[in-house]
N, C-alpha and C. Protein backbone atom coordinates (compact mmCIF):
# COMPACT_ATOMS: atom_id res chain seq x y z
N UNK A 1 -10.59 -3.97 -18.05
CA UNK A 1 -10.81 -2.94 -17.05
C UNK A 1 -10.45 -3.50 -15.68
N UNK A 2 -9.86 -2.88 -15.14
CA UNK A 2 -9.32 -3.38 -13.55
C UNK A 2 -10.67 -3.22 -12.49
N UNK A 3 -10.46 -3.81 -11.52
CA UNK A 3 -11.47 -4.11 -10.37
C UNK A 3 -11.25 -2.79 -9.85
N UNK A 4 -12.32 -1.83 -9.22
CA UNK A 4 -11.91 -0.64 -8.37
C UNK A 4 -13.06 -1.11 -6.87
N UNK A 5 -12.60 -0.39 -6.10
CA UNK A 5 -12.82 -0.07 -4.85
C UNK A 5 -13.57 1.25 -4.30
N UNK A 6 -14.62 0.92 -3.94
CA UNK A 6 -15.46 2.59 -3.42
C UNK A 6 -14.82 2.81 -1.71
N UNK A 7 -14.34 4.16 -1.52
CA UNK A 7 -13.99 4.54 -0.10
C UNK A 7 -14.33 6.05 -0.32
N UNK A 8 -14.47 6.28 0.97
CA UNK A 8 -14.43 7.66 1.58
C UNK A 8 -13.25 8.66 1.36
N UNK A 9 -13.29 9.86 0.75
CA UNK A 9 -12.52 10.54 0.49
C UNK A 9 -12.47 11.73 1.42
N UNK A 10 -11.41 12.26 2.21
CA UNK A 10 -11.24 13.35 3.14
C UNK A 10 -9.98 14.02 2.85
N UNK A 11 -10.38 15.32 3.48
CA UNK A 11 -9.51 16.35 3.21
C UNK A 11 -8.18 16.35 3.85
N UNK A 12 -7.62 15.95 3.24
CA UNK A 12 -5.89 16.28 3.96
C UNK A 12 -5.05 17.73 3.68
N UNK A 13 -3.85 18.32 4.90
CA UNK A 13 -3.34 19.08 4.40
C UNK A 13 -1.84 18.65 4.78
N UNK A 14 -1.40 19.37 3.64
CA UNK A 14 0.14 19.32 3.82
C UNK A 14 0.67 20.08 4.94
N UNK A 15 1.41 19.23 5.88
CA UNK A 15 2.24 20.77 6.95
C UNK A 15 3.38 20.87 6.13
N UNK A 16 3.61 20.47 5.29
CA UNK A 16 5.04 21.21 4.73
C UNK A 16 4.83 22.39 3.45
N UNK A 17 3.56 22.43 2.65
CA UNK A 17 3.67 23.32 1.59
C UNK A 17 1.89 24.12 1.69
N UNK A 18 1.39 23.57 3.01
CA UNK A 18 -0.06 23.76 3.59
C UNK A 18 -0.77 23.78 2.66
N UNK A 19 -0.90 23.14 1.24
CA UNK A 19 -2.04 22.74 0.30
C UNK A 19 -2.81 21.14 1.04
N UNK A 20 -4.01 21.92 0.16
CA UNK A 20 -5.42 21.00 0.98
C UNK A 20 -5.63 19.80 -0.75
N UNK A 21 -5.84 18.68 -0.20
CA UNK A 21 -6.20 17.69 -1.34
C UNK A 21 -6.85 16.54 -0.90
N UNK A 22 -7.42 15.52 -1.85
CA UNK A 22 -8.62 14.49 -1.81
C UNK A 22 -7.43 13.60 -1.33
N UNK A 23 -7.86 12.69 -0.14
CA UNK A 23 -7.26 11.49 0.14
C UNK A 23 -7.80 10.18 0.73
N UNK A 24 -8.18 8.98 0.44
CA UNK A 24 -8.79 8.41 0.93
C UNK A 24 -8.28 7.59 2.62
N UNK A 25 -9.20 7.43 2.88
CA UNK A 25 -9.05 6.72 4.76
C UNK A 25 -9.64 5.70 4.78
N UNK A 26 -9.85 4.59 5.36
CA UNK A 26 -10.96 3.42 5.75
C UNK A 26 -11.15 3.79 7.26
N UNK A 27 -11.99 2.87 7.35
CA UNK A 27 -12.59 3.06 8.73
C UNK A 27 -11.57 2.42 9.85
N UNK A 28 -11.61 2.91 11.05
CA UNK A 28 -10.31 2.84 12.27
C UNK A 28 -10.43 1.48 12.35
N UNK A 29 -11.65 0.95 12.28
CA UNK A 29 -11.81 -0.64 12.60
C UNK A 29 -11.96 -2.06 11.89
N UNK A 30 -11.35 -0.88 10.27
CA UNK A 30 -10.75 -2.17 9.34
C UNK A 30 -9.48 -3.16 9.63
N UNK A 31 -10.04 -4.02 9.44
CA UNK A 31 -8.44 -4.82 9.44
C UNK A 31 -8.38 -5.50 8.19
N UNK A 32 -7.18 -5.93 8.12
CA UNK A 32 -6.76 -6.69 6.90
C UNK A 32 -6.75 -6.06 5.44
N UNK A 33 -7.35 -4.42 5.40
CA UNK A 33 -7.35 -3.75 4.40
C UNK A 33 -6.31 -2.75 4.59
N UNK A 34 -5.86 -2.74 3.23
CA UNK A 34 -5.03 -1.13 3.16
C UNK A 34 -5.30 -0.32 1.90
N UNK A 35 -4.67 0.72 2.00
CA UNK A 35 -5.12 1.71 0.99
C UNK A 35 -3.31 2.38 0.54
N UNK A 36 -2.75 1.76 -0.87
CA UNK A 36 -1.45 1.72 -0.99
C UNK A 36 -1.64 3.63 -1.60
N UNK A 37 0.04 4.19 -1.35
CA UNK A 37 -0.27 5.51 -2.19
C UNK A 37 0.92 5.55 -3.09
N UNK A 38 0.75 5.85 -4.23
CA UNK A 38 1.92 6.46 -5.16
C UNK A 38 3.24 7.06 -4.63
N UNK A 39 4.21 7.07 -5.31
CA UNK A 39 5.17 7.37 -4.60
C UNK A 39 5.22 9.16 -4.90
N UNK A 40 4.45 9.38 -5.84
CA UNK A 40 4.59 10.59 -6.18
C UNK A 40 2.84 11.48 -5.24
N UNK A 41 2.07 10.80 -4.92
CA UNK A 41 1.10 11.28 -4.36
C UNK A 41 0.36 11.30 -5.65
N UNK A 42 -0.97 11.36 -5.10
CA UNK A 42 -2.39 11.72 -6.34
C UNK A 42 -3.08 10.15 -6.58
N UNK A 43 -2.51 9.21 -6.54
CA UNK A 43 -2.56 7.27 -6.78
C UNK A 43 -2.86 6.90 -5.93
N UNK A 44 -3.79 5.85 -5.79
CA UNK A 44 -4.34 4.99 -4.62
C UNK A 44 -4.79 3.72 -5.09
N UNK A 45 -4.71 2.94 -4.23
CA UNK A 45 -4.30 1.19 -4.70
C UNK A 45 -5.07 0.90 -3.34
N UNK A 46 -6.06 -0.21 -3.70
CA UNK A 46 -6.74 -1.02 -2.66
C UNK A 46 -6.23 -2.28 -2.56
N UNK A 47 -5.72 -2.79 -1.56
CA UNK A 47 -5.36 -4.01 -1.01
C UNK A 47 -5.90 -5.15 0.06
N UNK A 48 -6.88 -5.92 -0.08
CA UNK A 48 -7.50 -6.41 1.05
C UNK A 48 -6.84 -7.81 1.35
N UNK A 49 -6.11 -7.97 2.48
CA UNK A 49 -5.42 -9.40 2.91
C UNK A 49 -6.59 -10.85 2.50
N UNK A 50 -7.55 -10.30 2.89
CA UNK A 50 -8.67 -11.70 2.36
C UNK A 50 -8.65 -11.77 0.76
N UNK A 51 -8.61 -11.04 -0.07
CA UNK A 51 -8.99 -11.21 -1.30
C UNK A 51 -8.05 -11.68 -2.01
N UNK A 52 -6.47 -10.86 -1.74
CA UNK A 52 -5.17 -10.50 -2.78
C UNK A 52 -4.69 -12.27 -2.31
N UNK A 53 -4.83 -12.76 -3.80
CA UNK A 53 -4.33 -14.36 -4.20
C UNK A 53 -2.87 -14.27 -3.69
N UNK A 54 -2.01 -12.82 -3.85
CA UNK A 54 -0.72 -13.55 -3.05
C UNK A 54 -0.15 -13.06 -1.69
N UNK A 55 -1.12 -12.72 -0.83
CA UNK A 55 -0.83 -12.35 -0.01
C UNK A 55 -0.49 -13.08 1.11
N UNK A 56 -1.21 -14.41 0.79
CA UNK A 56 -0.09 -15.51 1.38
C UNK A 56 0.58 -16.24 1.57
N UNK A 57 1.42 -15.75 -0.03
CA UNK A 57 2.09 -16.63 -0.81
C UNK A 57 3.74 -15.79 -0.25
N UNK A 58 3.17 -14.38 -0.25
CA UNK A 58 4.08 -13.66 0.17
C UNK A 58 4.46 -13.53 1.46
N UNK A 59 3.77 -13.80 2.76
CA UNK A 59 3.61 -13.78 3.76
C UNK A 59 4.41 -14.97 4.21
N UNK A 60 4.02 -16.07 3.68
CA UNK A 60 4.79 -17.90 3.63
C UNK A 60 6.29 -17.02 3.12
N UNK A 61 6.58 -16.71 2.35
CA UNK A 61 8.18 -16.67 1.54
C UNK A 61 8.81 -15.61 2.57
N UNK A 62 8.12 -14.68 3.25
CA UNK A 62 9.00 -14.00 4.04
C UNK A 62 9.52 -14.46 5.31
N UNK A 63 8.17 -14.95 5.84
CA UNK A 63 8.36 -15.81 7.11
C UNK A 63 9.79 -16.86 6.84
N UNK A 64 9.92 -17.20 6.13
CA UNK A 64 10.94 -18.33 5.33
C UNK A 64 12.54 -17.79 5.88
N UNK A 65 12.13 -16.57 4.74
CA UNK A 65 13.12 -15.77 4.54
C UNK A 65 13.59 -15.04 5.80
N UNK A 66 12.79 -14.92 7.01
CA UNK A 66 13.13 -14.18 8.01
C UNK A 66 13.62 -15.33 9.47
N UNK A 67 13.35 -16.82 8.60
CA UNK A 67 13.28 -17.78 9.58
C UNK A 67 12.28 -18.13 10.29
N UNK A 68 11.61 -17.58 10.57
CA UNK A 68 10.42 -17.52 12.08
C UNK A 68 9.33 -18.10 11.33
N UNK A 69 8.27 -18.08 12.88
CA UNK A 69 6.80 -18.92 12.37
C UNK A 69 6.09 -17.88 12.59
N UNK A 70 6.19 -16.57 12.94
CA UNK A 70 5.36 -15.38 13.06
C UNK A 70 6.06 -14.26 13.45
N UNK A 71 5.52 -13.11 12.84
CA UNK A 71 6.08 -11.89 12.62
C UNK A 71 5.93 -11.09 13.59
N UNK A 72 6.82 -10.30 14.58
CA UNK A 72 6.40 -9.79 15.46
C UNK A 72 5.78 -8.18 14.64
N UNK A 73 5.34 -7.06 15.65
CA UNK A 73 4.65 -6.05 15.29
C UNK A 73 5.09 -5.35 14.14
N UNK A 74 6.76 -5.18 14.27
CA UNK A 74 7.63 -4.17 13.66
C UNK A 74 7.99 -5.12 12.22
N UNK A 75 8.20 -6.21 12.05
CA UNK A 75 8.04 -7.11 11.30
C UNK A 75 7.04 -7.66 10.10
N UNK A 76 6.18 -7.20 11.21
CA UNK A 76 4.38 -7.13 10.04
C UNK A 76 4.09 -6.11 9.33
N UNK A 77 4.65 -4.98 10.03
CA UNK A 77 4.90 -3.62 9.53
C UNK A 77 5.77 -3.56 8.08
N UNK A 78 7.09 -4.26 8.30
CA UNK A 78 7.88 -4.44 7.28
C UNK A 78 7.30 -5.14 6.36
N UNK A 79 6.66 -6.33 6.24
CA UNK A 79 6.04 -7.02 5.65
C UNK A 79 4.66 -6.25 4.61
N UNK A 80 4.06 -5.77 5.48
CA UNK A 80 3.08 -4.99 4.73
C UNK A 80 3.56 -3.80 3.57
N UNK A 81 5.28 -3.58 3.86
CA UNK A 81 5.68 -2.26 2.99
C UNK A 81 6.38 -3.19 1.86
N UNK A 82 6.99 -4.47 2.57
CA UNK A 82 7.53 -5.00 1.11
C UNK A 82 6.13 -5.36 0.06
N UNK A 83 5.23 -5.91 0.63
CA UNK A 83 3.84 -6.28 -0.06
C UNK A 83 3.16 -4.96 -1.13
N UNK A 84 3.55 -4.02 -0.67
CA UNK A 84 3.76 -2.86 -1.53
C UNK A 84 4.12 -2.95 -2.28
N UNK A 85 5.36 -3.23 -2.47
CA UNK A 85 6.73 -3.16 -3.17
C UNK A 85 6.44 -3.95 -4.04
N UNK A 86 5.79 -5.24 -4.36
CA UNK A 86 5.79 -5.74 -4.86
C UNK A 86 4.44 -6.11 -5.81
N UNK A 87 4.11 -4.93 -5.47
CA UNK A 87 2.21 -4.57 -6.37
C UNK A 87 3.00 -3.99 -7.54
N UNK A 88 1.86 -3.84 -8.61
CA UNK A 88 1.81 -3.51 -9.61
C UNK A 88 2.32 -2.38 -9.89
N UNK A 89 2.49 -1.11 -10.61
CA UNK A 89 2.69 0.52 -10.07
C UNK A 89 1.57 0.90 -10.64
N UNK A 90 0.72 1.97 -10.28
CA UNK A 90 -0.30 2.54 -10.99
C UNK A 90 0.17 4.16 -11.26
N UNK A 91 -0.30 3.94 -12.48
CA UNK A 91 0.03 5.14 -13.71
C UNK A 91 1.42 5.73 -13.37
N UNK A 92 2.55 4.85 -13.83
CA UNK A 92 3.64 4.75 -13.25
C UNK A 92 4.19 5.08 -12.22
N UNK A 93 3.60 4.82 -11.19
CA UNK A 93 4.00 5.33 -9.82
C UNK A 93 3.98 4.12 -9.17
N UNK A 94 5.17 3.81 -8.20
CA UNK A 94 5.33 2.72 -7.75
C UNK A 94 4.48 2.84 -5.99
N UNK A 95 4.16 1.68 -5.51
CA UNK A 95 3.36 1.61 -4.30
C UNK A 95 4.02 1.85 -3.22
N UNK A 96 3.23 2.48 -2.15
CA UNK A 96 3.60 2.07 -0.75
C UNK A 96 2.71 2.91 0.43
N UNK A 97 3.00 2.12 1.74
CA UNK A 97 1.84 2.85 2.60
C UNK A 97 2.12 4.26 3.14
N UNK A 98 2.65 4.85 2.63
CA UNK A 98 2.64 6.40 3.48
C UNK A 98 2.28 7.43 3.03
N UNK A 99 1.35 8.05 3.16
CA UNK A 99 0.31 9.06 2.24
C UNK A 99 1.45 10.63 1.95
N UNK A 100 1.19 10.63 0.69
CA UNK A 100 2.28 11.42 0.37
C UNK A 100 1.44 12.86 -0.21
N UNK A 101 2.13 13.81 -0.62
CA UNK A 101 1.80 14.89 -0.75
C UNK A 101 1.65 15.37 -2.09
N UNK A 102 0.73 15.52 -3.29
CA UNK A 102 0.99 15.10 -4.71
C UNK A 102 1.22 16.24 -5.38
N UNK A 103 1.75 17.09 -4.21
CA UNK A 103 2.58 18.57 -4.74
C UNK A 103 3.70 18.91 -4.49
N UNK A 104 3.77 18.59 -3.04
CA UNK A 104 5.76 18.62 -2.61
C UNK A 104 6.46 17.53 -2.38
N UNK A 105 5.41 16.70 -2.35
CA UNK A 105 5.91 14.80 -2.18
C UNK A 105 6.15 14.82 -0.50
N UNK A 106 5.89 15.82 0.31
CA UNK A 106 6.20 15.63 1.74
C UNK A 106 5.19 14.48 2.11
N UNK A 107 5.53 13.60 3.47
CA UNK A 107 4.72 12.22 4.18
C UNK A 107 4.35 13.27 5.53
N UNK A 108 4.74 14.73 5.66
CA UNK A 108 3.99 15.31 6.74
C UNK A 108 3.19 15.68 6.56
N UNK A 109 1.61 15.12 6.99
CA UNK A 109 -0.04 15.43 6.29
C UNK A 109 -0.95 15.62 7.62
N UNK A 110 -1.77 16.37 7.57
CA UNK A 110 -2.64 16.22 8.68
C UNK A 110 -3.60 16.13 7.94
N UNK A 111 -5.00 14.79 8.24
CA UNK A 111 -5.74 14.38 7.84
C UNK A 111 -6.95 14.38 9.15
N UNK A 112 -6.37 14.50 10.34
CA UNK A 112 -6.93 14.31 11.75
C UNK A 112 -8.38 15.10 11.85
N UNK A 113 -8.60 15.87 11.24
CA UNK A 113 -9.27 16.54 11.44
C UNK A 113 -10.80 16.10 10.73
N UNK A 114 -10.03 14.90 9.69
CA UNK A 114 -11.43 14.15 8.83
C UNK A 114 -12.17 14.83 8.37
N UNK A 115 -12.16 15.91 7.35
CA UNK A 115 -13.64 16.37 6.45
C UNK A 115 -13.97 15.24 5.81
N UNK A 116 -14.87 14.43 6.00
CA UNK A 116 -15.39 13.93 4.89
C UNK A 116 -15.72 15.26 3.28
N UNK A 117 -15.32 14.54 2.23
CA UNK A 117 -15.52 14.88 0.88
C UNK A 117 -16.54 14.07 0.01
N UNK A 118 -16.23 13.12 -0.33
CA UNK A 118 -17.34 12.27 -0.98
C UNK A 118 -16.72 10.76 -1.08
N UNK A 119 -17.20 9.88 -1.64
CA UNK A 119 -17.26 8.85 -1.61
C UNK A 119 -16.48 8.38 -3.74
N UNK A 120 -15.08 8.05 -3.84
CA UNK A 120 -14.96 7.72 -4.83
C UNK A 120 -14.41 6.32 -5.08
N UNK A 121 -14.41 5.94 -6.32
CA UNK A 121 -13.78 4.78 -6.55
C UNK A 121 -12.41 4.60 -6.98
N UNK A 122 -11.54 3.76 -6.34
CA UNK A 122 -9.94 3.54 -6.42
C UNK A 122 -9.71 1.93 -7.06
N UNK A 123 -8.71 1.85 -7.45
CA UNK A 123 -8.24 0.54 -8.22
C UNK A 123 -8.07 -0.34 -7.34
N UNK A 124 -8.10 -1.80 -7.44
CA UNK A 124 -7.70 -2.59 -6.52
C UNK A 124 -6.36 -3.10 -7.29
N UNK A 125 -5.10 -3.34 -6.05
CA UNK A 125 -4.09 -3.56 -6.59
C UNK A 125 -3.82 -4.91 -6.98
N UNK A 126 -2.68 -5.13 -8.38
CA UNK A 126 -3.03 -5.87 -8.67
C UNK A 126 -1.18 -6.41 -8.13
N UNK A 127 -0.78 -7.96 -8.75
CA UNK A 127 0.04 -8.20 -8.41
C UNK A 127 1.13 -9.24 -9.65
N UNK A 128 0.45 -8.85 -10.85
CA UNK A 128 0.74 -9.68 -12.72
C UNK A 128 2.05 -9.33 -12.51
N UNK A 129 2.72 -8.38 -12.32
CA UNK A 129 4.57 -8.36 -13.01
C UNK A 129 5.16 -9.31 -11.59
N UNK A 130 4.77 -9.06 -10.13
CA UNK A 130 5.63 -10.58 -9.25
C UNK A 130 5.31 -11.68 -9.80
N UNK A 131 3.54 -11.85 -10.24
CA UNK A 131 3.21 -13.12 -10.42
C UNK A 131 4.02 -13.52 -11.80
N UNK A 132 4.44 -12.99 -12.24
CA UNK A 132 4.92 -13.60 -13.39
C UNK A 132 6.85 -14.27 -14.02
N UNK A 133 6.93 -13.74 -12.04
CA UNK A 133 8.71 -14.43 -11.80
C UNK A 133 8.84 -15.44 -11.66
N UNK A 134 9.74 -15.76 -11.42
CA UNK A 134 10.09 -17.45 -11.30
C UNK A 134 10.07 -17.87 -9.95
N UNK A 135 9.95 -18.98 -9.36
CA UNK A 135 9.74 -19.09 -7.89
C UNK A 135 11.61 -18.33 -7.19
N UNK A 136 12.21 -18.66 -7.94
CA UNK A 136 13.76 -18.09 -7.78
C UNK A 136 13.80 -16.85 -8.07
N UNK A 137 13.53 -15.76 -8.58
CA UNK A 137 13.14 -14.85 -8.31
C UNK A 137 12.01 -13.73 -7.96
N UNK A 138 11.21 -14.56 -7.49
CA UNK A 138 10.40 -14.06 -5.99
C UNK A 138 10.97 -14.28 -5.10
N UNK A 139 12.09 -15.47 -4.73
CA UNK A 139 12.46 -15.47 -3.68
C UNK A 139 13.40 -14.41 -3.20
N UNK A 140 13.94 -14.07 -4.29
CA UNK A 140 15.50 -13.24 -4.28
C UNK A 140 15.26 -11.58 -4.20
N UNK A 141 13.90 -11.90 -4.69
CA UNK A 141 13.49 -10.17 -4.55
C UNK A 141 12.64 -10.18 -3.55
N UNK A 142 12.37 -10.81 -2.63
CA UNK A 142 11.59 -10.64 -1.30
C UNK A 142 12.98 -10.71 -0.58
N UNK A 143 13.82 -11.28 -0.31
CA UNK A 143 15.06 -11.69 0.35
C UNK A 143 15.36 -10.35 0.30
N UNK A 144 16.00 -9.80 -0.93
CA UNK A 144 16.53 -8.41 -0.96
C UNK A 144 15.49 -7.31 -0.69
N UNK A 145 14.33 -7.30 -0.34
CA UNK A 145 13.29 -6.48 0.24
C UNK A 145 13.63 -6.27 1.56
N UNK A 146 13.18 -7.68 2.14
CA UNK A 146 13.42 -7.62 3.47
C UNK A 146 15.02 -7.74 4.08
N UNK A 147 16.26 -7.37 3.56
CA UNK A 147 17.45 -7.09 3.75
C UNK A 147 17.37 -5.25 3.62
N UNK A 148 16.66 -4.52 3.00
CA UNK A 148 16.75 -3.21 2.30
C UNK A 148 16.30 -2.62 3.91
């Protein structure tokens, strides 16, 4: 059984097909956590920078890969979407941070308005199909991440 995650669930709506659905948020003053979404919408993946064993394994190989000793804003940004990319997929849906719409697939959502809904539990993401490459290809598929 996989590790899950309890968060707050609020009402989002689509501005592109104006259906209302469950989506989770963390609090404005989390850091180091994210909340990954399916590429198809409806999936949610917990990611916490303190916990996830390769998050700075991945962080070391990009920095590498990008040359530098630290990532500027737009950079960390990138970093956090390849770190996506390279999670597990849940219920075949592959990861990433932009809350999607799990009816028209639109990323235009208004959530601003925060109904709280209730409080459910989400998977924590895992990271077994990278961990299980070769140091030569982790490298080559972070390389070609951060080239994409």
């Amino acid at each position: 059984m996989s590790a899950t995650y309890q968060v707050r669930m609020f009402e989002a709506e689509c501005r592109h097909c104006r259906r209302g659905f469950p989506i989770p948020l963390l609090n404005d003053f989390t850091y180091g956590e994210f909340i990954l979404h399916g590429e198809r919408g409806g999936v949610f993946g917990y990611l916490s920078a303190f916990t996830c064993p390769l998050f700075k394994d991945i962080h070391s190989r990009l920095l590498t890969i990008a040359g530098c000793q630290e990532f500027t804003s737009a950079e960390s940004a990138r970093f956090q979407e390849i770190l996506a990319c390279c999670a597990d997929e849940l219920d075949g849906q592959p990861l990433g941070l932009p809350s999607v719409c799990p009816f028209c697939r639109s990323q235009n959502l208004n959530y601003h308005d925060r109904r709280p809904l209730n409080d459910d539990l989400i998977r924590v993401v895992t990271f077994i199909g990278f961990e299980s490459l070769s140091d030569k290809a982790k490298m080559e598929k972070l390389s070609d991440l951060w080239q994409q």
